[in-house]
C-alpha atoms as a PDB file:
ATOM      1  CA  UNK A   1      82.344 -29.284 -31.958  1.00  0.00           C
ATOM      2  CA  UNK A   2      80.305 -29.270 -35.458  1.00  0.00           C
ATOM      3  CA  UNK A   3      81.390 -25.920 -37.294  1.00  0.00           C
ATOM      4  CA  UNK A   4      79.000 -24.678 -40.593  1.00  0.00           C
ATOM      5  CA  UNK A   5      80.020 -22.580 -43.126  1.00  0.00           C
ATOM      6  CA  UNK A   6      77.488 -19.624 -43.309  1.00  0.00           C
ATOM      7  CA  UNK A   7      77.282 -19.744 -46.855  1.00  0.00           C
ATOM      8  CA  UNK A   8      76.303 -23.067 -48.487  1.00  0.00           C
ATOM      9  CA  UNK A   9      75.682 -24.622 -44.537  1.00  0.00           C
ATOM     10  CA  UNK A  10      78.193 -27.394 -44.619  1.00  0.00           C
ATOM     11  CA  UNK A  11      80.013 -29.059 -42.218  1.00  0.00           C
ATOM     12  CA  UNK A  12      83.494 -27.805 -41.756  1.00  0.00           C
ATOM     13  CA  UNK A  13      85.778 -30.504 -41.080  1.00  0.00           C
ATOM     14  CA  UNK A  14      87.468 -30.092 -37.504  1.00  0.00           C
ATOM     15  CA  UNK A  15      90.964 -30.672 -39.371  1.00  0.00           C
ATOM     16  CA  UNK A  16      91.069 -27.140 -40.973  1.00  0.00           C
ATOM     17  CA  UNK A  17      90.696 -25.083 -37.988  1.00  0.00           C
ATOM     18  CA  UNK A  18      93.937 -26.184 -36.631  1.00  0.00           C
ATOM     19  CA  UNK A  19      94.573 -25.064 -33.198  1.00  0.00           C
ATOM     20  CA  UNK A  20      92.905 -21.820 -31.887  1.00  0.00           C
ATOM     21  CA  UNK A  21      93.203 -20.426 -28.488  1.00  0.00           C
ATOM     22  CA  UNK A  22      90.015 -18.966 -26.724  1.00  0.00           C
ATOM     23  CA  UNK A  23      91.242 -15.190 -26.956  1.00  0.00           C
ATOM     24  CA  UNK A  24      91.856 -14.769 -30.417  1.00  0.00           C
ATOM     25  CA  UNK A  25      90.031 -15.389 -34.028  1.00  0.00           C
ATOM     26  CA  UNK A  26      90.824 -17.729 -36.701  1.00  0.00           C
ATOM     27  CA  UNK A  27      90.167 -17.302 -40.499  1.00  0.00           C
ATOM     28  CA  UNK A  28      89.578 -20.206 -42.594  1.00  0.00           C
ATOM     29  CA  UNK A  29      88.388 -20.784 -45.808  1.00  0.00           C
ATOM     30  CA  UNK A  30      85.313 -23.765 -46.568  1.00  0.00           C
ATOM     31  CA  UNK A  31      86.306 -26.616 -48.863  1.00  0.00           C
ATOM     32  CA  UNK A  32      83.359 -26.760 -50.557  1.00  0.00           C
ATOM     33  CA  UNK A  33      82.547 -23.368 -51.533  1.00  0.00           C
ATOM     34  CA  UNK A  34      85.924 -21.187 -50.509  1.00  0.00           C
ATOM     35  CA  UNK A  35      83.934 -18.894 -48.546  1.00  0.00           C
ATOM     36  CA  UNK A  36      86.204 -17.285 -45.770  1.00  0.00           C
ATOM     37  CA  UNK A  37      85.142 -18.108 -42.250  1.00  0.00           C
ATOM     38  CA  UNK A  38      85.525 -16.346 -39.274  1.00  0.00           C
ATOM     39  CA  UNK A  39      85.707 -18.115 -36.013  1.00  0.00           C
ATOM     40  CA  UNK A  40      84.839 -15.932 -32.865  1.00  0.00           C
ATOM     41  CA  UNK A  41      85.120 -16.598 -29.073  1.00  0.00           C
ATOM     42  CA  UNK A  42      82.548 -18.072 -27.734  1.00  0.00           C
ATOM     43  CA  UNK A  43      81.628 -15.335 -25.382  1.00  0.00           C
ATOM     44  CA  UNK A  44      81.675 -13.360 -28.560  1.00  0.00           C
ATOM     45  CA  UNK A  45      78.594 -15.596 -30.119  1.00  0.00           C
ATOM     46  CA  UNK A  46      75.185 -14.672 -30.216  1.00  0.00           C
ATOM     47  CA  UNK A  47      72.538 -17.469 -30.465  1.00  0.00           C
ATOM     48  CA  UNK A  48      69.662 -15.946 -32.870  1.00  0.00           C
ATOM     49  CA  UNK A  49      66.165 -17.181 -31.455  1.00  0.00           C
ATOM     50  CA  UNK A  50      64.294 -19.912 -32.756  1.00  0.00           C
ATOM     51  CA  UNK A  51      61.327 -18.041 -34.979  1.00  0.00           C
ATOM     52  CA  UNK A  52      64.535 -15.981 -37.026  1.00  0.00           C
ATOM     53  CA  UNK A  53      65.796 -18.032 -39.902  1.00  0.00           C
ATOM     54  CA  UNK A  54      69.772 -19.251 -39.559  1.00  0.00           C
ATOM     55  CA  UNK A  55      70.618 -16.670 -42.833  1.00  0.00           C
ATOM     56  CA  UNK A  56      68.272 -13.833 -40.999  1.00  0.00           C
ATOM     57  CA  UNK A  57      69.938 -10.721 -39.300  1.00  0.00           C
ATOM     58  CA  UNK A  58      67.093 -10.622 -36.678  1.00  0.00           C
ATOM     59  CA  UNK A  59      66.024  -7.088 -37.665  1.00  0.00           C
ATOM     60  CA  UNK A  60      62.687  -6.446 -38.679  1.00  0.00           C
ATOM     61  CA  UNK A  61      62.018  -5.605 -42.349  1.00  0.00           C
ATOM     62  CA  UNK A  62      61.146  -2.247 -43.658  1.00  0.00           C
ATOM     63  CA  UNK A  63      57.245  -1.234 -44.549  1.00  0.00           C
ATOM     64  CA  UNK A  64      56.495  -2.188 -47.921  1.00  0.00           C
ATOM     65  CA  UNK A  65      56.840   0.693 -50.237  1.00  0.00           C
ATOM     66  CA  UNK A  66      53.108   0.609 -51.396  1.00  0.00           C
ATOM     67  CA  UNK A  67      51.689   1.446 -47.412  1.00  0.00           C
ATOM     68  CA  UNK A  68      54.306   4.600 -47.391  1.00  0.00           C
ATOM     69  CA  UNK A  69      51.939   7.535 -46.652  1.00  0.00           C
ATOM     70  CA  UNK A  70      48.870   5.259 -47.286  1.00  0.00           C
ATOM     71  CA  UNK A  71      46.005   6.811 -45.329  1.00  0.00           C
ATOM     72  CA  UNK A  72      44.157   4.499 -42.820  1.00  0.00           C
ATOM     73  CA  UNK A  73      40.620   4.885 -42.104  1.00  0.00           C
ATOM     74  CA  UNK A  74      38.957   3.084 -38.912  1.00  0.00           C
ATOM     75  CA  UNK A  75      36.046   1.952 -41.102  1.00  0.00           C
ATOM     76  CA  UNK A  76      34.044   1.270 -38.006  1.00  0.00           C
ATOM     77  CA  UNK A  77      33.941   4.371 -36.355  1.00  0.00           C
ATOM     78  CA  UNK A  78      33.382   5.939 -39.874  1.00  0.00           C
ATOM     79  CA  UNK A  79      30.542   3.973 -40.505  1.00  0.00           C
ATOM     80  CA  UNK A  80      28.906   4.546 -36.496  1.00  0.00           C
ATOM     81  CA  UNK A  81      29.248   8.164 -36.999  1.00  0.00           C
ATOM     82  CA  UNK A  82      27.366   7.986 -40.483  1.00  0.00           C
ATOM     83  CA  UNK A  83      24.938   5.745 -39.252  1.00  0.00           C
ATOM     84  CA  UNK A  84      23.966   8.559 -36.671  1.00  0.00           C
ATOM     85  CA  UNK A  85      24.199  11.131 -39.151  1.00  0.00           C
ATOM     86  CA  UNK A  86      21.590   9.304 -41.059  1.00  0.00           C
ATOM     87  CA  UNK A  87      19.026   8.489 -38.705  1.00  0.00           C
ATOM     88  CA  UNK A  88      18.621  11.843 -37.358  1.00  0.00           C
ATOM     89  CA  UNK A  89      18.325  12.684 -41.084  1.00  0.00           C
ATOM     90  CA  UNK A  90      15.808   9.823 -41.803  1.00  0.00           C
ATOM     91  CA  UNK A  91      13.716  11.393 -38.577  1.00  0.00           C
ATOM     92  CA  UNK A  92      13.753  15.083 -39.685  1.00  0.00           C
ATOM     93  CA  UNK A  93      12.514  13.984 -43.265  1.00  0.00           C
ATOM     94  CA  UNK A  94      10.001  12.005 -41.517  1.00  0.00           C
ATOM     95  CA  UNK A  95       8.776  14.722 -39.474  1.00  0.00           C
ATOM     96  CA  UNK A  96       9.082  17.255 -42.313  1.00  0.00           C
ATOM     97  CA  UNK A  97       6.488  15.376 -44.404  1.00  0.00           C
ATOM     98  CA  UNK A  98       3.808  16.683 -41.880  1.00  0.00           C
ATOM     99  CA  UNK A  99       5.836  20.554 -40.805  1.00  0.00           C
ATOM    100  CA  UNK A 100       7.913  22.758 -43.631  1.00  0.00           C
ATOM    101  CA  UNK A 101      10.236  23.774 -41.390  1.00  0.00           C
ATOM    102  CA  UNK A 102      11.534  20.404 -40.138  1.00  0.00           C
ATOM    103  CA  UNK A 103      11.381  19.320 -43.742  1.00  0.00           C
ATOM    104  CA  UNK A 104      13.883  22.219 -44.592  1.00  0.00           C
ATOM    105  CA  UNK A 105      16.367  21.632 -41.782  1.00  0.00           C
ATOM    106  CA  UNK A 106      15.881  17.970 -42.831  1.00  0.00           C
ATOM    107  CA  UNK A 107      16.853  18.840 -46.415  1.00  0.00           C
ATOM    108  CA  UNK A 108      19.958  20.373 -45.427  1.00  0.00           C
ATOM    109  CA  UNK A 109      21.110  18.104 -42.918  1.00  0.00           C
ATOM    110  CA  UNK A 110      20.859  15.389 -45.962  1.00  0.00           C
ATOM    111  CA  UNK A 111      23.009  17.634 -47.681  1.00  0.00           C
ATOM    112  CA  UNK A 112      25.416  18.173 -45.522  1.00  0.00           C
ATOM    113  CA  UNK A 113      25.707  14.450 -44.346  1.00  0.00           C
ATOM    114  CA  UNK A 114      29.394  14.238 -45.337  1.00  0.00           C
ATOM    115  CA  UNK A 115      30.522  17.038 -43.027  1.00  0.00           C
ATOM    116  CA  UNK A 116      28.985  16.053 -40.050  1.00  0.00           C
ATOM    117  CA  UNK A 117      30.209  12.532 -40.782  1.00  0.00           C
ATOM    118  CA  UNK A 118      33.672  14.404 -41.419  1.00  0.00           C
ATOM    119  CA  UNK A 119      33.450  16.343 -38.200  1.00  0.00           C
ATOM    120  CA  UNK A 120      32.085  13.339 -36.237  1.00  0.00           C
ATOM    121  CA  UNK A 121      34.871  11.092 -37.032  1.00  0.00           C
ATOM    122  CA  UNK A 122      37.353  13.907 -36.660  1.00  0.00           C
ATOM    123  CA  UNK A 123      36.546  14.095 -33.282  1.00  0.00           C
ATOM    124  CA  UNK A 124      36.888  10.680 -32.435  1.00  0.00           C
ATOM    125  CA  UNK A 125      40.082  10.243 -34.520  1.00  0.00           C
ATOM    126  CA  UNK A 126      42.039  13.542 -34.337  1.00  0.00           C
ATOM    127  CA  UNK A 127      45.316  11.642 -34.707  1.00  0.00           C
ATOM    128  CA  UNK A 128      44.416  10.059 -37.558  1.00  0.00           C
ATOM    129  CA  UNK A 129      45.575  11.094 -41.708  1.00  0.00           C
ATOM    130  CA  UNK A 130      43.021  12.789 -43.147  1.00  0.00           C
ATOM    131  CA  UNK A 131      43.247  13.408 -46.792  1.00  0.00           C
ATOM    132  CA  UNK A 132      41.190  14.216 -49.789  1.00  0.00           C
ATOM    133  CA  UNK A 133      41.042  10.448 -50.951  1.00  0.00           C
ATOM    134  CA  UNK A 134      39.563   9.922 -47.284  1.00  0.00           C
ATOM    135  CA  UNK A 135      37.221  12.112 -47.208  1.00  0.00           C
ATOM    136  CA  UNK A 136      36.043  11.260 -50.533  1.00  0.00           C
ATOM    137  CA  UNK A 137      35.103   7.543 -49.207  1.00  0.00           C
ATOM    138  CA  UNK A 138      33.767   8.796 -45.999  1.00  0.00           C
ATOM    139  CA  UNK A 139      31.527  11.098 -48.086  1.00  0.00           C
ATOM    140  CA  UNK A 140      30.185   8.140 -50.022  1.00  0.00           C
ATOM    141  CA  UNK A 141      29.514   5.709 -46.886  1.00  0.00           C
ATOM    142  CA  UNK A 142      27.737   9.010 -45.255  1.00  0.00           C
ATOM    143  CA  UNK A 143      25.365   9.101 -48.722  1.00  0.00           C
ATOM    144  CA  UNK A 144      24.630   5.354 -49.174  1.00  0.00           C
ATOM    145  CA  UNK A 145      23.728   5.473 -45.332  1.00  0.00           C
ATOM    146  CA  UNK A 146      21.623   8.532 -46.162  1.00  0.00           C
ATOM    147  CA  UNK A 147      19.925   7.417 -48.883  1.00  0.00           C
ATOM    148  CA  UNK A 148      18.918   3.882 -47.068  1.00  0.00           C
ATOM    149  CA  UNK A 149      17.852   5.439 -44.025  1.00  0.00           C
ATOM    150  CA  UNK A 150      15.344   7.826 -45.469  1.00  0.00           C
ATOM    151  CA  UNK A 151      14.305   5.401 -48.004  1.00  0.00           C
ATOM    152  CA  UNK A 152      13.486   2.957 -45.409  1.00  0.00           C
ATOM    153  CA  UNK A 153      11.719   5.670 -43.290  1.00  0.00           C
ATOM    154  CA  UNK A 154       9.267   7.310 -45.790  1.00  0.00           C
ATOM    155  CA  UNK A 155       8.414   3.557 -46.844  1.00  0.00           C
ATOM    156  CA  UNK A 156       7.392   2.366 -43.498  1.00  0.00           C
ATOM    157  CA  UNK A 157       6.192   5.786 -42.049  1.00  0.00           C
ATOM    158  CA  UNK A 158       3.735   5.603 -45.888  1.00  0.00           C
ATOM    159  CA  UNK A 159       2.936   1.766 -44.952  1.00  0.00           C
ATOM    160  CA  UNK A 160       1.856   3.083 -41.530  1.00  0.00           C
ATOM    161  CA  UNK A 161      -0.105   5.352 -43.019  1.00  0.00           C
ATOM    162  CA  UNK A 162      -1.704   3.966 -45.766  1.00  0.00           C
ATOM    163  CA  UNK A 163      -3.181   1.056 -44.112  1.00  0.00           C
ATOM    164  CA  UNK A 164      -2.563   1.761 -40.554  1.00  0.00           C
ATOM    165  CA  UNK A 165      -3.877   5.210 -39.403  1.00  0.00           C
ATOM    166  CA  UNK A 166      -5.716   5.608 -43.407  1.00  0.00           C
ATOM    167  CA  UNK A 167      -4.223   8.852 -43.813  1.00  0.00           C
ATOM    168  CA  UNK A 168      -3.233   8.935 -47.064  1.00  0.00           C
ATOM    169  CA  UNK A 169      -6.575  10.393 -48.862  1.00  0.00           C
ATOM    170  CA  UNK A 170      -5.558  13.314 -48.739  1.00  0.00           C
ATOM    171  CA  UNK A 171      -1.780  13.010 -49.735  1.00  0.00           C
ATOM    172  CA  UNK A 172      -2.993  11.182 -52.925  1.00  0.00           C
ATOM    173  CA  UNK A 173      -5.194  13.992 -53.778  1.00  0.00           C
ATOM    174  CA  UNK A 174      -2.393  16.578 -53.669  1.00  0.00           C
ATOM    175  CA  UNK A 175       0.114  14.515 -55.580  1.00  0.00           C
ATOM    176  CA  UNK A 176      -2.588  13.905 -58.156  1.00  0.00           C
ATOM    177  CA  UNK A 177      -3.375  17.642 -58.398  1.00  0.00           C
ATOM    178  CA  UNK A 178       0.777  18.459 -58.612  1.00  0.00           C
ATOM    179  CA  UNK A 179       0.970  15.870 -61.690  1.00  0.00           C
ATOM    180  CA  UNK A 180      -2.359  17.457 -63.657  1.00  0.00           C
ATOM    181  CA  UNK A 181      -0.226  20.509 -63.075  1.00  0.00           C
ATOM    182  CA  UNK A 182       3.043  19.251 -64.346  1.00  0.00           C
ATOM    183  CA  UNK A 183       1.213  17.284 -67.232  1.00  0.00           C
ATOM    184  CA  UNK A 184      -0.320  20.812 -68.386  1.00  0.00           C
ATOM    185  CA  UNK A 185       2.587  22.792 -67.905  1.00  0.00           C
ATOM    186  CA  UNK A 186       4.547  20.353 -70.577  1.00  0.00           C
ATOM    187  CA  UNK A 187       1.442  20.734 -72.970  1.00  0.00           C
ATOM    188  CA  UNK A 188       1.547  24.424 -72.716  1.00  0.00           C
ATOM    189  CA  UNK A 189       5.587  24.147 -73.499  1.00  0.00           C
ATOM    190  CA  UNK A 190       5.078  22.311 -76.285  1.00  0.00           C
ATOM    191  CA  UNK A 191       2.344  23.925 -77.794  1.00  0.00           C
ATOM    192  CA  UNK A 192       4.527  26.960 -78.034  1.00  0.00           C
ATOM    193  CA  UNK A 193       7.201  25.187 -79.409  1.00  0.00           C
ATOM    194  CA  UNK A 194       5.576  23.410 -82.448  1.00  0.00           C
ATOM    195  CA  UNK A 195       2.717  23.791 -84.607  1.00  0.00           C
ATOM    196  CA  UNK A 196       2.192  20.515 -84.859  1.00  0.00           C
ATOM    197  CA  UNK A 197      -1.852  19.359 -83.752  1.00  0.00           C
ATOM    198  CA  UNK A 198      -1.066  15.888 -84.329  1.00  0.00           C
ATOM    199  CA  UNK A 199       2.063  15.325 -82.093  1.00  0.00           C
ATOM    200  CA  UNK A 200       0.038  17.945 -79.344  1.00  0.00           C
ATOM    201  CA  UNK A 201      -2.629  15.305 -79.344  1.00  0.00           C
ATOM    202  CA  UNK A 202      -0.389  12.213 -79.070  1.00  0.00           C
ATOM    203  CA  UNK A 203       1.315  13.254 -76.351  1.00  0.00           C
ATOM    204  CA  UNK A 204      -1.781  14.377 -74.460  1.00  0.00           C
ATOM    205  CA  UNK A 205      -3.108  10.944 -74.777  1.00  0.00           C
ATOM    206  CA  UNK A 206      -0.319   9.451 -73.668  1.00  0.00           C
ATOM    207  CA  UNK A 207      -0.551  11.636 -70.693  1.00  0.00           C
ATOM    208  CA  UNK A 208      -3.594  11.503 -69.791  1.00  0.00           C
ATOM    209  CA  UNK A 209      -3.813   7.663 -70.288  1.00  0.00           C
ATOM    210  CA  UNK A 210      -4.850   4.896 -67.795  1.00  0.00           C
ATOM    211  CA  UNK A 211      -1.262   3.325 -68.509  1.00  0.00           C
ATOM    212  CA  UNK A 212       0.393   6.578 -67.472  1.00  0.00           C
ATOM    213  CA  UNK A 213      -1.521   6.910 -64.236  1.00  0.00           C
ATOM    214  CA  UNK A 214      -1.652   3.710 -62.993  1.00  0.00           C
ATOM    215  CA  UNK A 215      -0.523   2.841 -59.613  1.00  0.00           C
ATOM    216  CA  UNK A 216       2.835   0.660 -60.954  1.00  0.00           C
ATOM    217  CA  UNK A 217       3.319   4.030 -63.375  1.00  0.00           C
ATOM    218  CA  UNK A 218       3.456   6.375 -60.422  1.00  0.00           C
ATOM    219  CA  UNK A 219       5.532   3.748 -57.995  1.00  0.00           C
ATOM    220  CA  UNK A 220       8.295   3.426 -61.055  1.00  0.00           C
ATOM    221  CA  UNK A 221       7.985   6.997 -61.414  1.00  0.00           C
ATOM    222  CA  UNK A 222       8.861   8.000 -57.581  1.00  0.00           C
ATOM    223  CA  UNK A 223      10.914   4.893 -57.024  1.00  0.00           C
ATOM    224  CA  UNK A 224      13.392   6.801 -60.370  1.00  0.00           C
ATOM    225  CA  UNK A 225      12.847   9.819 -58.985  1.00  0.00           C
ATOM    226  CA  UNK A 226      14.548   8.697 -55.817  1.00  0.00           C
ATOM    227  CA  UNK A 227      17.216   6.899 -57.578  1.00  0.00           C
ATOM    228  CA  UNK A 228      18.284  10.285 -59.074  1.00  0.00           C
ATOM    229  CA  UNK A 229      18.159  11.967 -56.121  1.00  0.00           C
ATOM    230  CA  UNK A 230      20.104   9.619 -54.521  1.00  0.00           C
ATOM    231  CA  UNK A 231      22.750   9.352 -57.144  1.00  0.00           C
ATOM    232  CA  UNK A 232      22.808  13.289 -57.030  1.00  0.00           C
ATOM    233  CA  UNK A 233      23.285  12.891 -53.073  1.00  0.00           C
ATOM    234  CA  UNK A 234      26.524  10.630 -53.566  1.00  0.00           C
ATOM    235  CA  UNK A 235      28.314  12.678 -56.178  1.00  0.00           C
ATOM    236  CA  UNK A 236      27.943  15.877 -53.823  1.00  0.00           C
ATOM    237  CA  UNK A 237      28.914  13.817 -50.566  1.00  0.00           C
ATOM    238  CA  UNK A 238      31.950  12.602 -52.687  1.00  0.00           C
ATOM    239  CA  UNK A 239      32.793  16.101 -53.841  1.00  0.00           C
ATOM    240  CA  UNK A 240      32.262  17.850 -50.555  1.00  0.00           C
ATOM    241  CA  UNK A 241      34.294  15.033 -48.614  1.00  0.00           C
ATOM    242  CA  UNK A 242      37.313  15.152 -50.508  1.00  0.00           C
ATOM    243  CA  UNK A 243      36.949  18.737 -50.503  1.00  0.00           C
ATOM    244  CA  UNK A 244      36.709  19.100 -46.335  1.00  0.00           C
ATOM    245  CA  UNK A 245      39.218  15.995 -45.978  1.00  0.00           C
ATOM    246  CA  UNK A 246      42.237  18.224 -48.067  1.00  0.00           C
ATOM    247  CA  UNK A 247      41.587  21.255 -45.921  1.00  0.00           C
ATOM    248  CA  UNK A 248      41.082  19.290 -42.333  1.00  0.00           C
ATOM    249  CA  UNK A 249      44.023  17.567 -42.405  1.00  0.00           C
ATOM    250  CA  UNK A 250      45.171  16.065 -39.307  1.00  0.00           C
ATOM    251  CA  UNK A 251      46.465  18.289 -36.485  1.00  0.00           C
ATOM    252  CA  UNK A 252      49.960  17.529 -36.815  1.00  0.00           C
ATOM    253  CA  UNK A 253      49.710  18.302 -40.141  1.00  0.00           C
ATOM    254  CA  UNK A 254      47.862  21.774 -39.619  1.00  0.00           C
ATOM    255  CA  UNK A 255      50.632  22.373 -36.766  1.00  0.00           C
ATOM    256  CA  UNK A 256      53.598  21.741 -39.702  1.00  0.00           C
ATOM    257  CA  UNK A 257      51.762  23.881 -41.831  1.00  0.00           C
ATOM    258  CA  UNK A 258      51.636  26.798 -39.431  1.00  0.00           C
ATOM    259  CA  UNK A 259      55.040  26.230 -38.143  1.00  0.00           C
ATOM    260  CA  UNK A 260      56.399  26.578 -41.753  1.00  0.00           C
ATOM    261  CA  UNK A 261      54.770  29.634 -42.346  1.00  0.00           C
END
């Protein structure tokens, strides 16, 4: 019978166990290395499996120290629940270009995008850490969702429009009349905030130039103007969702909380 020594693995000759009986122990030292061996019954052996390593214990290791506490987020239920979120938002803005009052409830439902997100995936995780770093990137995916779906909707709903149904005559002429407005409110600012005739008259030919009204003008202008809205839309989403993630918490947590008050 082949004996190893557990330390550098070689053979122990059969010479230096000298005679053992099988109900006691016998302690021997390796030749090679000097390590002290212990020789057990061999009803007292345990065979370690196959997939554990010869110098393994068997046990499993402990969690690495950087996933202690680490907050897990099921990405995919996260992102269903803002995807919903978002499209009723995309239909209410929709429908609130042709009635005010949709267009308001659409306006806050677009604001509040990262609660109901929150609250949505809350529901269908109630087990699960919630934290302020969660809610913070559940906020953003509920705003870039947002922002797509209603940019996507009030560009096809304006393509069906435009050259579909030819009902945008009259939604030109009010957004031209709103920008002769704006364009003489900022003369009338700055003609009470300088004297100057010449710089009055520059900028109201700039303003009033072909350039400035041309149809590639006005896209770049509403295609910014969205941009900033949007970017305004993510930093409140981020805010409010780390905000509602520290006081959720999950419902052990809120149960620990009460318990230690």
């Amino acid at each position: 019978m082949r004996e190893l020594c557990h330390r550098c693995h070689g053979e122990l000759p059969f010479s230096t166990f000298g005679d053992r009986h099988d109900d006691e122990t016998a302690v021997l030292f390796c030749p090679r290395c000097g390590s002290p061996q212990i020789l057990l019954q061999d009803h007292m052996r345990i065979e370690a499996p196959d997939a554990v390593a010869h110098d393994s214990t068997g046990a499993l290791p402990p969690p690495r120290p950087g996933n202690v506490g680490k907050s897990q987020v099921d990405w995919r239920a996260a992102i269903l629940a803002g995807a919903l979120v978002a499209a009723i938002g995309a239909v209410l803005s929709v429908v609130g270009m042709k009635f005010l009052a949709f267009g308001f409830v659409g306006t806050m439902w677009t604001i509040s995008c990262a609660v109901l997100t929150l609250s949505l995936y809350a529901r269908k995780h109630p087990t699960l850490r919630m934290d302020a770093r969660t809610g913070m990137r559940i906020g953003v995916i509920a705003a870039v969702l947002m922002v797509s779906a209603i940019g996507l909707a009030t560009a096809a709903t304006g393509v069906v429009l435009r050259f579909g149904t030819h009902q945008m005559a009259q939604f030109d002429q009010e957004s031209a009349q709103k920008r002769k407005d704006l364009q003489a409110q900022f003369l009338e600012i700055l003609k009470r905030n300088t004297d100057d005739k010449d710089l009055i008259a520059q900028y109201s030919t700039a303003i009033n130039s072909p350039q400035a009204n041309s149809p590639e003008m006005l896209a770049g202008s509403a295609l910014a103007g969205g941009a900033v809205q949007g970017m305004l839309l993510l930093l409140l989403s981020a805010g409010g969702g780390a905000f509602v993630g520290m006081l959720r918490g999950t419902p052990a947590q809120q149960r620990g909380r009460r318990h230690d008050d």
